[in-house]
PDB file of N, CA and C in Angstrom:
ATOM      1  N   UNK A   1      -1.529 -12.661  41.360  1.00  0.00           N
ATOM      2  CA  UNK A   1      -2.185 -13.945  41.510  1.00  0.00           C
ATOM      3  C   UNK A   1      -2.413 -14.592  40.135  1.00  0.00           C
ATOM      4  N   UNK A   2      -2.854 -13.589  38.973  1.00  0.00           N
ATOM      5  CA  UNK A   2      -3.161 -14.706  38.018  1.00  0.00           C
ATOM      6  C   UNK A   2      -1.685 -15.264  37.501  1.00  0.00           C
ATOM      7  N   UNK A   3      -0.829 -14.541  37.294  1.00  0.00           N
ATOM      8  CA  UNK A   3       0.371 -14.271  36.696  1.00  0.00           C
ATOM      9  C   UNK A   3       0.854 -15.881  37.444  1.00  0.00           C
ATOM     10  N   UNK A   4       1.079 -16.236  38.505  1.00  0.00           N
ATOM     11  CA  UNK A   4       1.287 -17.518  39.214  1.00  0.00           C
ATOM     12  C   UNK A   4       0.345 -18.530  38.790  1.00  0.00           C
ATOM     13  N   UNK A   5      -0.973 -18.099  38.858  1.00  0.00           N
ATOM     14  CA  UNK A   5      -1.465 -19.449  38.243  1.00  0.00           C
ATOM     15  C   UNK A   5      -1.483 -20.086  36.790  1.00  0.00           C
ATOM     16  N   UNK A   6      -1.344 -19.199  35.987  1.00  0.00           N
ATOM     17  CA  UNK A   6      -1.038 -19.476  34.838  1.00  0.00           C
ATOM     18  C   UNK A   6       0.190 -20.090  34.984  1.00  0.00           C
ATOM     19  N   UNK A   7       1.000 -19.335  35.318  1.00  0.00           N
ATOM     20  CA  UNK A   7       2.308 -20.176  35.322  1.00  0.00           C
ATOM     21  C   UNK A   7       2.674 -21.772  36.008  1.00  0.00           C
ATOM     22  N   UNK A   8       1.830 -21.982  36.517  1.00  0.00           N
ATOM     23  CA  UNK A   8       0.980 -22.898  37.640  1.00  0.00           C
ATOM     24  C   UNK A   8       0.853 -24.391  36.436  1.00  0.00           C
ATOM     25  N   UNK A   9       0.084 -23.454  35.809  1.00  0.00           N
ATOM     26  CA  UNK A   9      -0.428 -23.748  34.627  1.00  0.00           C
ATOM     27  C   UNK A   9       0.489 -24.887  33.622  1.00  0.00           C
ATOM     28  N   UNK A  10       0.670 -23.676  33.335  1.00  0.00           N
ATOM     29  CA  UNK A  10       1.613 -24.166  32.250  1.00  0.00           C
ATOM     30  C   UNK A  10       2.927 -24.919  32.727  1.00  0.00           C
ATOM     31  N   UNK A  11       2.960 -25.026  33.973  1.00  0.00           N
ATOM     32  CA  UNK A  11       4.035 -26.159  34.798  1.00  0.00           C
ATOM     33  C   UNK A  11       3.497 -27.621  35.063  1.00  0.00           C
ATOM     34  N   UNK A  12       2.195 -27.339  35.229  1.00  0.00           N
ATOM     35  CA  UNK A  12       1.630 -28.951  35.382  1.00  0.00           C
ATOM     36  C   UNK A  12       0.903 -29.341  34.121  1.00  0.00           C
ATOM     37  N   UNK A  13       0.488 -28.588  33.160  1.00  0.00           N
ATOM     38  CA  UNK A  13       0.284 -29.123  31.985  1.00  0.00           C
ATOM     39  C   UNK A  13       1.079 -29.184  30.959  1.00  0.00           C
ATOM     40  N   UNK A  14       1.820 -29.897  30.471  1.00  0.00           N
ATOM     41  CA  UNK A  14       2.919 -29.327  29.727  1.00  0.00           C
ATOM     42  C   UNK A  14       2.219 -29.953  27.880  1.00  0.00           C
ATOM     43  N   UNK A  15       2.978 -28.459  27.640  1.00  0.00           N
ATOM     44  CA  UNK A  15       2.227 -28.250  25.707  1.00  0.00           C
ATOM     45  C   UNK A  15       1.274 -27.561  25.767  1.00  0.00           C
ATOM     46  N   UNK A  16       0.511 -26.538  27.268  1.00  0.00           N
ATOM     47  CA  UNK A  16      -0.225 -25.785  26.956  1.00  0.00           C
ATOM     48  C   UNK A  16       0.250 -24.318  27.179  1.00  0.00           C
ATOM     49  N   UNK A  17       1.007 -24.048  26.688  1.00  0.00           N
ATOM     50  CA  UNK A  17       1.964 -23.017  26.259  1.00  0.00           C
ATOM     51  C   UNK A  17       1.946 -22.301  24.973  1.00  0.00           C
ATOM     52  N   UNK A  18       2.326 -23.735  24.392  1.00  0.00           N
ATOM     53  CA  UNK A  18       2.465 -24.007  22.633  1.00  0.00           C
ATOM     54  C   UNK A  18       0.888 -24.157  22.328  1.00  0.00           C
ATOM     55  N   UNK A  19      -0.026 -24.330  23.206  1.00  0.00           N
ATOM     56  CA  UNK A  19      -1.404 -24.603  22.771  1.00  0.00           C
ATOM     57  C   UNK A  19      -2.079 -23.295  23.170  1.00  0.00           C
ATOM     58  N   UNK A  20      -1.579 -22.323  23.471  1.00  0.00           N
ATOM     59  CA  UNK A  20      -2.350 -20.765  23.745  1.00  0.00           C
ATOM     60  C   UNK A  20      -2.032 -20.368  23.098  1.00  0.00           C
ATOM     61  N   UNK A  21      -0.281 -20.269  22.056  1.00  0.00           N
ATOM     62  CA  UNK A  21      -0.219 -19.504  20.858  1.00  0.00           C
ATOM     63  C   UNK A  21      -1.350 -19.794  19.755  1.00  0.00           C
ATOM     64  N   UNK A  22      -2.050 -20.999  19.405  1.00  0.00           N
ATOM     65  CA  UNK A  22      -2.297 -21.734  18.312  1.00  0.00           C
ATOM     66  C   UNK A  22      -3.639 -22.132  18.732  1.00  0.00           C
ATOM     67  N   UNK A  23      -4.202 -21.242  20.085  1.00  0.00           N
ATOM     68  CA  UNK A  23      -6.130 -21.919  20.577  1.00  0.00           C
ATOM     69  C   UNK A  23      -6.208 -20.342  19.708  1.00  0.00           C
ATOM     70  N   UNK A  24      -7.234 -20.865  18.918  1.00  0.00           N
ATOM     71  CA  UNK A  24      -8.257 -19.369  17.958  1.00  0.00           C
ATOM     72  C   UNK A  24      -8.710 -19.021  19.075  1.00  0.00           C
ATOM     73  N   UNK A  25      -8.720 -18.928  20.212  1.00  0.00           N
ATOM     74  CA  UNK A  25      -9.206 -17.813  20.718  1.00  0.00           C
ATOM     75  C   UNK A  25      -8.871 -17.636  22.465  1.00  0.00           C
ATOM     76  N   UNK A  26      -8.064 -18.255  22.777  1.00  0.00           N
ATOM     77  CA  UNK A  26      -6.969 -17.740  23.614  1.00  0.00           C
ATOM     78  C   UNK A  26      -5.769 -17.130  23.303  1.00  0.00           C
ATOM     79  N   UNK A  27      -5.558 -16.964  22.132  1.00  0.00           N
ATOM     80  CA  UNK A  27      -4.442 -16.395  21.596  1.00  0.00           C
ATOM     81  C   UNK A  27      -4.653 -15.128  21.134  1.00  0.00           C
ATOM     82  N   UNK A  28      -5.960 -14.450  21.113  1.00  0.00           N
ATOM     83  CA  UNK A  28      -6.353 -13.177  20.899  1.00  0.00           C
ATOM     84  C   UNK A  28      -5.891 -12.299  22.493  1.00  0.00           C
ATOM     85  N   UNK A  29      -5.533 -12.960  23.442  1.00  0.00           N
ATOM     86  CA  UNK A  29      -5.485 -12.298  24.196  1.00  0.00           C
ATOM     87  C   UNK A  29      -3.713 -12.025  24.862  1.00  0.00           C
ATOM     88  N   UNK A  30      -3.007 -12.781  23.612  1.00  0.00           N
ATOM     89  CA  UNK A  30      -1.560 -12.287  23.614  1.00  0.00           C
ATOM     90  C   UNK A  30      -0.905 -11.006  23.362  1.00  0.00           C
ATOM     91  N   UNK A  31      -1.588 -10.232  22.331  1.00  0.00           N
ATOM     92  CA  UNK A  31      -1.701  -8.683  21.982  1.00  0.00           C
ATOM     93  C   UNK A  31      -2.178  -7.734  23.266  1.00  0.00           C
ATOM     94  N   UNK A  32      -2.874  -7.992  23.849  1.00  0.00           N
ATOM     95  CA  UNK A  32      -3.197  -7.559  24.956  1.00  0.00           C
ATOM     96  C   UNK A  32      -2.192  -7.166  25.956  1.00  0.00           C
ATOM     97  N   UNK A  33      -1.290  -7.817  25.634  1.00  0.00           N
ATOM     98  CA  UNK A  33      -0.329  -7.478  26.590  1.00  0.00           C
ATOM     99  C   UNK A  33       0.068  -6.124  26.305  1.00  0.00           C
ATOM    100  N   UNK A  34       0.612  -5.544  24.796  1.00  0.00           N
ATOM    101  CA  UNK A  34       1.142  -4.475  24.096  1.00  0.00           C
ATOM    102  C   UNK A  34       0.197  -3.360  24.169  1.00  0.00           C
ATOM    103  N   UNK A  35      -1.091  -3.446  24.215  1.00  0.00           N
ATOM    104  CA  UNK A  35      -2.084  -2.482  24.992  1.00  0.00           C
ATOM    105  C   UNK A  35      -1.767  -2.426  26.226  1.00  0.00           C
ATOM    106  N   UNK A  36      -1.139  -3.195  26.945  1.00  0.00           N
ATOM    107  CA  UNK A  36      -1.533  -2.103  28.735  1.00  0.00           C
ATOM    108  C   UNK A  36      -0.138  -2.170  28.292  1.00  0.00           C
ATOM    109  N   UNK A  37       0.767  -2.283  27.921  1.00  0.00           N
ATOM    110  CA  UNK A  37       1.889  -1.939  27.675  1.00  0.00           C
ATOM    111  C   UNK A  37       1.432  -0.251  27.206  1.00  0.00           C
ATOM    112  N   UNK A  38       0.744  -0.206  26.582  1.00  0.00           N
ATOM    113  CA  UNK A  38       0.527   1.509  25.920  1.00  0.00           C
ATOM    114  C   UNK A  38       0.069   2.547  27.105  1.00  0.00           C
ATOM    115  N   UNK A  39      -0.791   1.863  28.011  1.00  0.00           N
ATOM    116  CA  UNK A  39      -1.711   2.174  29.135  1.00  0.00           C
ATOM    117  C   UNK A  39      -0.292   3.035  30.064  1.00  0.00           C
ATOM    118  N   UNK A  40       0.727   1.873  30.339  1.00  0.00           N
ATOM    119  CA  UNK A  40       1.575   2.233  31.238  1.00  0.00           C
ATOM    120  C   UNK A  40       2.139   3.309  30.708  1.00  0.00           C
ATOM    121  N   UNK A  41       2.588   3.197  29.618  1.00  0.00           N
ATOM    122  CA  UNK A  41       3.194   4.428  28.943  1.00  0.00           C
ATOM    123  C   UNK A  41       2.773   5.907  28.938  1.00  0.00           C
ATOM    124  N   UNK A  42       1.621   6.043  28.691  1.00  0.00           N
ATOM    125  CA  UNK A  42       0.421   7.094  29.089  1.00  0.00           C
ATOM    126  C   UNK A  42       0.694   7.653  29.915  1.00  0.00           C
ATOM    127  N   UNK A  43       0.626   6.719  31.271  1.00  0.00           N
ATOM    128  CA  UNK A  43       0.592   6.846  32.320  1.00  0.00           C
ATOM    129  C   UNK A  43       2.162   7.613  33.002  1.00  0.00           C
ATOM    130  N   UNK A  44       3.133   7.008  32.436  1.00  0.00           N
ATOM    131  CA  UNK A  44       4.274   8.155  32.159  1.00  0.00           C
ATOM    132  C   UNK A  44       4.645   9.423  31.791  1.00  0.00           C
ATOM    133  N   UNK A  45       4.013   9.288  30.855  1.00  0.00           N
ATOM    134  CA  UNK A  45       4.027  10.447  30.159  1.00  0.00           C
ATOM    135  C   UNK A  45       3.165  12.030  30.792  1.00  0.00           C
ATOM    136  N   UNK A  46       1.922  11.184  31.647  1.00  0.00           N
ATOM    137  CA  UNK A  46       1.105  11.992  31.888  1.00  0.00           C
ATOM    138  C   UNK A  46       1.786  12.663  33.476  1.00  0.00           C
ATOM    139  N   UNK A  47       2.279  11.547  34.400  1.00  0.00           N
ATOM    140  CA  UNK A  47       2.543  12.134  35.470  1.00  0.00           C
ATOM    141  C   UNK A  47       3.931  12.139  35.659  1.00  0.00           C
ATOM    142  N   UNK A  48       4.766  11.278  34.743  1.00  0.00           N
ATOM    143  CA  UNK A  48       6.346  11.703  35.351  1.00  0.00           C
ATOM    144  C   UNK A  48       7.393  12.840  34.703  1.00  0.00           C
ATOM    145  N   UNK A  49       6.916  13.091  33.373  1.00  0.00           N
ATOM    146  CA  UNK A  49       7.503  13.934  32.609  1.00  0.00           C
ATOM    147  C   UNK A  49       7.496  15.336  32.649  1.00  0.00           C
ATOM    148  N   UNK A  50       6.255  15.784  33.613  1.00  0.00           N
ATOM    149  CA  UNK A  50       6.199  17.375  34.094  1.00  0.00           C
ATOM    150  C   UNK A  50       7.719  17.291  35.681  1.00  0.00           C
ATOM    151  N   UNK A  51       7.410  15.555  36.039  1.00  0.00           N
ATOM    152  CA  UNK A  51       8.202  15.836  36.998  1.00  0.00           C
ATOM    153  C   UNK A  51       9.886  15.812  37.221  1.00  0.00           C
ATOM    154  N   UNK A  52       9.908  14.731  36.332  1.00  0.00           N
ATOM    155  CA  UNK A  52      11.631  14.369  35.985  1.00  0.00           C
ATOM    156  C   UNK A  52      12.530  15.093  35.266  1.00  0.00           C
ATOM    157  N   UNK A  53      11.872  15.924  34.437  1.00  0.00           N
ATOM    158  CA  UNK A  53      12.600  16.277  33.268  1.00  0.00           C
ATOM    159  C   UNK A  53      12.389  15.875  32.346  1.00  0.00           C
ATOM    160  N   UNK A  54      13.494  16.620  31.265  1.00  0.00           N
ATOM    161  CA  UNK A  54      13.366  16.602  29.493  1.00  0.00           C
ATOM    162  C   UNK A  54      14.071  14.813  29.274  1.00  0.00           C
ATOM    163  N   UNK A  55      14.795  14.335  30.331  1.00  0.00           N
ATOM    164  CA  UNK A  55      15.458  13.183  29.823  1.00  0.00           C
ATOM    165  C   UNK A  55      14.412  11.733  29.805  1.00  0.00           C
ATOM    166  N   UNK A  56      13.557  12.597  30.804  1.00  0.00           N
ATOM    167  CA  UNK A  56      12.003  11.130  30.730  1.00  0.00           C
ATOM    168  C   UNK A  56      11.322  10.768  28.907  1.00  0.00           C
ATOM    169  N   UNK A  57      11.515  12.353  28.731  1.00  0.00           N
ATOM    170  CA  UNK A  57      10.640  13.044  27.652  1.00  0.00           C
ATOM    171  C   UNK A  57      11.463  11.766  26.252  1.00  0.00           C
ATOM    172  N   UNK A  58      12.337  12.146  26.425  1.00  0.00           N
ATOM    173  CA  UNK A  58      13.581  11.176  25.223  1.00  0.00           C
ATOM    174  C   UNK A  58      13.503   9.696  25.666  1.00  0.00           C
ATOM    175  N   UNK A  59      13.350   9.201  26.559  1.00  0.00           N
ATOM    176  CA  UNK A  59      13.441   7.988  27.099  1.00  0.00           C
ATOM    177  C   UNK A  59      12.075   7.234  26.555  1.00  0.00           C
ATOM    178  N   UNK A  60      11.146   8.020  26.655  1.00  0.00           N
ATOM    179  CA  UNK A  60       9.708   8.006  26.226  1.00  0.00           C
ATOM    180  C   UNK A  60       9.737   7.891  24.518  1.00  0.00           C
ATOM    181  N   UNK A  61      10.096   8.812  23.765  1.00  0.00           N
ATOM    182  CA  UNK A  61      10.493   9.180  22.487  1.00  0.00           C
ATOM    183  C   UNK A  61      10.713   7.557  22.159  1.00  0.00           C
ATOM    184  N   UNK A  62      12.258   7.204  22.698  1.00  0.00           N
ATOM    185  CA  UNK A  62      12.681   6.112  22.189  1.00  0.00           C
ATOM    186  C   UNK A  62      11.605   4.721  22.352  1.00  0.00           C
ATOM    187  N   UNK A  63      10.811   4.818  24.201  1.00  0.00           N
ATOM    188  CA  UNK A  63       9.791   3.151  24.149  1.00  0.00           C
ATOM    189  C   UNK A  63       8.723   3.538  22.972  1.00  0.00           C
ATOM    190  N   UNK A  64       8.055   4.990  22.327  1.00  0.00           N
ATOM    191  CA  UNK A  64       7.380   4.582  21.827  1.00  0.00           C
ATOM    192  C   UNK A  64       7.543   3.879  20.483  1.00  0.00           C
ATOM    193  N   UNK A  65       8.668   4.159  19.537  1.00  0.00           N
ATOM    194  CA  UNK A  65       9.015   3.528  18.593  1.00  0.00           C
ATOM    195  C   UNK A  65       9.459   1.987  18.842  1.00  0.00           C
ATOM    196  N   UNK A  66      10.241   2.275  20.042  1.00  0.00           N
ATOM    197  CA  UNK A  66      10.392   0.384  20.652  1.00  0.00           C
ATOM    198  C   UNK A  66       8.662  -0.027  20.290  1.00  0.00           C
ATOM    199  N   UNK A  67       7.244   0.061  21.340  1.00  0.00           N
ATOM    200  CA  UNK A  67       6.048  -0.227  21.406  1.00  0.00           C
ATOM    201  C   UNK A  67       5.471   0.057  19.985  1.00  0.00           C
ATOM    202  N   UNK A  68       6.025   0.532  19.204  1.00  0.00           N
ATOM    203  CA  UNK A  68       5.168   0.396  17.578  1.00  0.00           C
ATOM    204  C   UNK A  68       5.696  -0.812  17.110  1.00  0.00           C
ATOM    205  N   UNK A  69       6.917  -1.181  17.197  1.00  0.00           N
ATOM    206  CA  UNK A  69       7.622  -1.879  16.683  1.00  0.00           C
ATOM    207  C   UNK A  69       6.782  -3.352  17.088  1.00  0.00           C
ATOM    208  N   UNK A  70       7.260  -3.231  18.428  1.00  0.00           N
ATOM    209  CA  UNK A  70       6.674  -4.647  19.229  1.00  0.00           C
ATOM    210  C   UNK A  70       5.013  -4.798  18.621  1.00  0.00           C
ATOM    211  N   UNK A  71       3.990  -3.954  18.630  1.00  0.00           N
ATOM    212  CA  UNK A  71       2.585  -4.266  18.528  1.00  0.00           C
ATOM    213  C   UNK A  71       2.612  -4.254  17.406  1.00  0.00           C
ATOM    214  N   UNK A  72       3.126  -3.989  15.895  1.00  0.00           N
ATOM    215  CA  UNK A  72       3.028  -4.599  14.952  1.00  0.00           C
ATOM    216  C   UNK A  72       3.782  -6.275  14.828  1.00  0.00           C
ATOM    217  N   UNK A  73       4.947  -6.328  15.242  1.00  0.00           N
ATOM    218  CA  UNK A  73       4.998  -7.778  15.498  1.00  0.00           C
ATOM    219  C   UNK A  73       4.492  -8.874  15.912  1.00  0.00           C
ATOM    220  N   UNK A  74       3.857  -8.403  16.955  1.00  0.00           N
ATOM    221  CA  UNK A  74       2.897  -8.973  17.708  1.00  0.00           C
ATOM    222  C   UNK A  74       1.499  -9.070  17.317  1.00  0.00           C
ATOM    223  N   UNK A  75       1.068  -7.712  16.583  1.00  0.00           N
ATOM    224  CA  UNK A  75      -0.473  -8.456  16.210  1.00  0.00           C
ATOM    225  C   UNK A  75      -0.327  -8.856  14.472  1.00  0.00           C
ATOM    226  N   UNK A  76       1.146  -8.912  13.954  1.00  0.00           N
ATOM    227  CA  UNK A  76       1.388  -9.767  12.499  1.00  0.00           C
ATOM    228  C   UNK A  76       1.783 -11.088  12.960  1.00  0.00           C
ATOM    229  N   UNK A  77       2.217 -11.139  13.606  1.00  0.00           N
ATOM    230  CA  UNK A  77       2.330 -13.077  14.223  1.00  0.00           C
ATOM    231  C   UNK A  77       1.226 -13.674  14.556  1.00  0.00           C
ATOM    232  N   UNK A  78       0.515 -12.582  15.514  1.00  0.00           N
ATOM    233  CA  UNK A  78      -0.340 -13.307  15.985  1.00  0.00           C
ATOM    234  C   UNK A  78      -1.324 -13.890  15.195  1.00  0.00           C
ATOM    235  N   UNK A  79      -2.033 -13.056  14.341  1.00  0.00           N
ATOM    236  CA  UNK A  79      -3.397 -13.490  12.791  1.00  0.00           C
ATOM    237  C   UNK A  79      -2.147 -14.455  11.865  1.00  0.00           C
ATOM    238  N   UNK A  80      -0.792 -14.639  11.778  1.00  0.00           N
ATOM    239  CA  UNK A  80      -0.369 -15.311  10.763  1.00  0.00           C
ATOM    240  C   UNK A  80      -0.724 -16.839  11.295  1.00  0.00           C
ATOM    241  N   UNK A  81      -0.123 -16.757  12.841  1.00  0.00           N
ATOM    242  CA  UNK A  81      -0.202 -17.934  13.670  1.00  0.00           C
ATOM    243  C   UNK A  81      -1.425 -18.611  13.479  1.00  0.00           C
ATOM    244  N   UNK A  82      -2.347 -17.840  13.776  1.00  0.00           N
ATOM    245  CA  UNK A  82      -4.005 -18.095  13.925  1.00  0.00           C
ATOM    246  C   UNK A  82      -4.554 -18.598  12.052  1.00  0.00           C
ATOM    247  N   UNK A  83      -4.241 -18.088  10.967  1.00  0.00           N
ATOM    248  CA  UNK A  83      -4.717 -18.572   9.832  1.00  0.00           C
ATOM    249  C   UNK A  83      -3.725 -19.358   9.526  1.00  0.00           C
ATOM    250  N   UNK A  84      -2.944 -20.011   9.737  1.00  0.00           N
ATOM    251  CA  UNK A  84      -1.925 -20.963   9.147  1.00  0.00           C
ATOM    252  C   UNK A  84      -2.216 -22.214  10.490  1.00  0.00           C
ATOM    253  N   UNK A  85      -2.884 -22.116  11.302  1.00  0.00           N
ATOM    254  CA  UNK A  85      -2.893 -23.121  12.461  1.00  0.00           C
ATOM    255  C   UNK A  85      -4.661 -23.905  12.361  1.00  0.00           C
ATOM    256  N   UNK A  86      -5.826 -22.757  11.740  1.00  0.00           N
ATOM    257  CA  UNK A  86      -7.207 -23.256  11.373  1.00  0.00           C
ATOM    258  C   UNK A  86      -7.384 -24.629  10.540  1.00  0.00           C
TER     259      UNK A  86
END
């Protein structure tokens, strides 16, 4: 449900898209995403990897360096965005 209305959103308002990267403080909650991104991962790790096998285990290996990668990008854009936009 929210996932639609936002999108809702950002279909009948147009430029508030570009105005959530660059609101000081709706834009703190773009990183957020890369946390339950970590959550889910956990959550892998904890219940599918006793069950699938060693190939979950490597698959895992590889998202977490993908998810370091991404949440430093993501929370260095995000504070660059935010002090270059004040």
């Amino acid at each position: 449900m929210n996932c639609i209305l936002i999108t809702l959103r950002f279909h009948y308002r147009p430029g508030s898209l570009t105005n959530s990267f660059t609101d000081q403080f709706e834009s703190l909650f773009i990183p957020a995403v890369v946390v339950s991104m970590a959550t889910i991962f956990i959550t892998i790790c904890q219940y599918g990897i006793p069950h699938a096998g060693p190939w979950l285990l490597q698959v895992m290996e590889a998202m977490f360096w993908i998810y370091i990668s991404a949440s430093v990008v993501a929370s260095t854009g995000m504070y660059l965005i935010l002090w270059s936009t004040q």
